[in-house]
Protein backbone atom coordinates (compact mmCIF):
# COMPACT_ATOMS: atom_id res chain seq x y z
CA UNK A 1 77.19 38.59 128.76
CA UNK A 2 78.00 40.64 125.93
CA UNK A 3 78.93 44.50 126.18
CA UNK A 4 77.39 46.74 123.90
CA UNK A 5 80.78 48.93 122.02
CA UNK A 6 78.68 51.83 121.55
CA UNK A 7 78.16 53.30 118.20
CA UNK A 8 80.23 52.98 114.81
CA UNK A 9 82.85 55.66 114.18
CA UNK A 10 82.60 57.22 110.35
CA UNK A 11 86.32 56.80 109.06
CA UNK A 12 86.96 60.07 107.24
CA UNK A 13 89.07 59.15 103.83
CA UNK A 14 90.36 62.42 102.14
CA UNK A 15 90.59 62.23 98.49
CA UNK A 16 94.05 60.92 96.49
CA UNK A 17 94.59 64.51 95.11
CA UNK A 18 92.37 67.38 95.40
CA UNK A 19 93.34 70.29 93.28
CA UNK A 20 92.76 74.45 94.48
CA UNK A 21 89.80 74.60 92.21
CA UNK A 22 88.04 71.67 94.05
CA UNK A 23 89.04 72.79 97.66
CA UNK A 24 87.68 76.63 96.49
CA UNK A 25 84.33 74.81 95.47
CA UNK A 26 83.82 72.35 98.58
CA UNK A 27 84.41 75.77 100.53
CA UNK A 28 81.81 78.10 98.49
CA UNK A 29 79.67 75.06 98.66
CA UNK A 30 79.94 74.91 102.14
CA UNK A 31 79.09 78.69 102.81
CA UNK A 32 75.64 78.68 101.04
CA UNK A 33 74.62 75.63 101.79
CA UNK A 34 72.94 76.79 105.20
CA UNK A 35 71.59 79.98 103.35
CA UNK A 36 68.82 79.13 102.24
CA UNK A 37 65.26 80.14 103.74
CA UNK A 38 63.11 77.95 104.99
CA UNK A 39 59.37 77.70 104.72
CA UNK A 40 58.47 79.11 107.97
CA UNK A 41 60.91 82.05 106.83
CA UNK A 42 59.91 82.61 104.08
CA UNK A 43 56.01 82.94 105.16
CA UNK A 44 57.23 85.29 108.21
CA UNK A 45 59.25 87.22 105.30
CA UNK A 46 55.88 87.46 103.39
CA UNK A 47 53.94 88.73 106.30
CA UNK A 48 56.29 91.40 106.87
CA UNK A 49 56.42 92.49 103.59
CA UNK A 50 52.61 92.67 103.28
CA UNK A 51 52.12 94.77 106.39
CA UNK A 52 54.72 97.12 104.64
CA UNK A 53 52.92 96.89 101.45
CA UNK A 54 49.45 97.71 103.40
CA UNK A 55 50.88 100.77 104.81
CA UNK A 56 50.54 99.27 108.08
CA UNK A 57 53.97 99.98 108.79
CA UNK A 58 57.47 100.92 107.43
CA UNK A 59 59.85 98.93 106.32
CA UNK A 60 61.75 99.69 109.37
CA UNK A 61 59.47 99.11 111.99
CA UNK A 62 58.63 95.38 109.55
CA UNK A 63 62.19 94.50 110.37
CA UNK A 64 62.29 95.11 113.81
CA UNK A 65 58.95 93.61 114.52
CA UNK A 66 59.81 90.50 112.63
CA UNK A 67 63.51 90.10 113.28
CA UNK A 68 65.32 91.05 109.69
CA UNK A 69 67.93 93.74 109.04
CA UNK A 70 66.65 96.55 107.13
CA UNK A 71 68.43 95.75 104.33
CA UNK A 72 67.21 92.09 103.29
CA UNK A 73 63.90 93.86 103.63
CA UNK A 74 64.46 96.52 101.62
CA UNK A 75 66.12 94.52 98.84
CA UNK A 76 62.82 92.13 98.24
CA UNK A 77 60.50 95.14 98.71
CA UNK A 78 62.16 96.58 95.62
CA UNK A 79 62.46 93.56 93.64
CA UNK A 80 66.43 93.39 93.56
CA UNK A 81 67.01 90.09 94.63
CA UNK A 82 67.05 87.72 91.67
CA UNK A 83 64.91 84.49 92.03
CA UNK A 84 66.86 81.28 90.93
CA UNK A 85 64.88 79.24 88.62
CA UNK A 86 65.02 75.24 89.22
C-alpha cells in the first residue's frame, strides 16, 4: 500500500546578486501591493460619500457609520486624491 507524502514543498531560490535598489523596490512593492480597494470598498466608499454629499450626514458621522477615518473621507470629498490612469 502506498503512503500518500503529503504536499510538495516550494524551494525558495534567492537571486545570484540582488543590488539595494532592487531589495528597496521588492520592499515598496510589497507595501502597496495590499492597498488597493476593492470593489465592495469602493461601492461602501461611494455610499458614504453620497449620504455626505446629500446632506444626510457629515463627513464625520459618514466615517463612523461606515468604518473609515475621517481623513480618507475627507481627502476624496475634496478631490485631493489623484486617480491613477491605466
Amino acid at each position: 500500500m502506498l503512503q500518500s507524502m503529503g504536499p510538495k514543498r516550494k524551494t525558495i531560490t534567492k537571486p545570484m546578486c540582488s543590488s539595494p535598489a532592487q531589495t528597496s523596490a521588492k520592499a515598496i512593492r510589497k507595501k502597496y501591493r495590499e492597498k488597493r480597494m476593492t470593489p465592495e470598498k469602493v461601492n461602501i466608499v461611494r455610499r458614504a460619500l453620497y449620504s455626505v454629499f446629500k446632506k444626510e450626514m457629515t463627513l464625520r458621522t459618514a466615517a463612523k457609520e461606515y468604518g473609515f477615518s475621517y481623513g480618507f473621507l475627507q481627502r476624496r470629498y475634496t478631490g485631493e486624491v489623484e486617480k491613477k490612469q491605466s
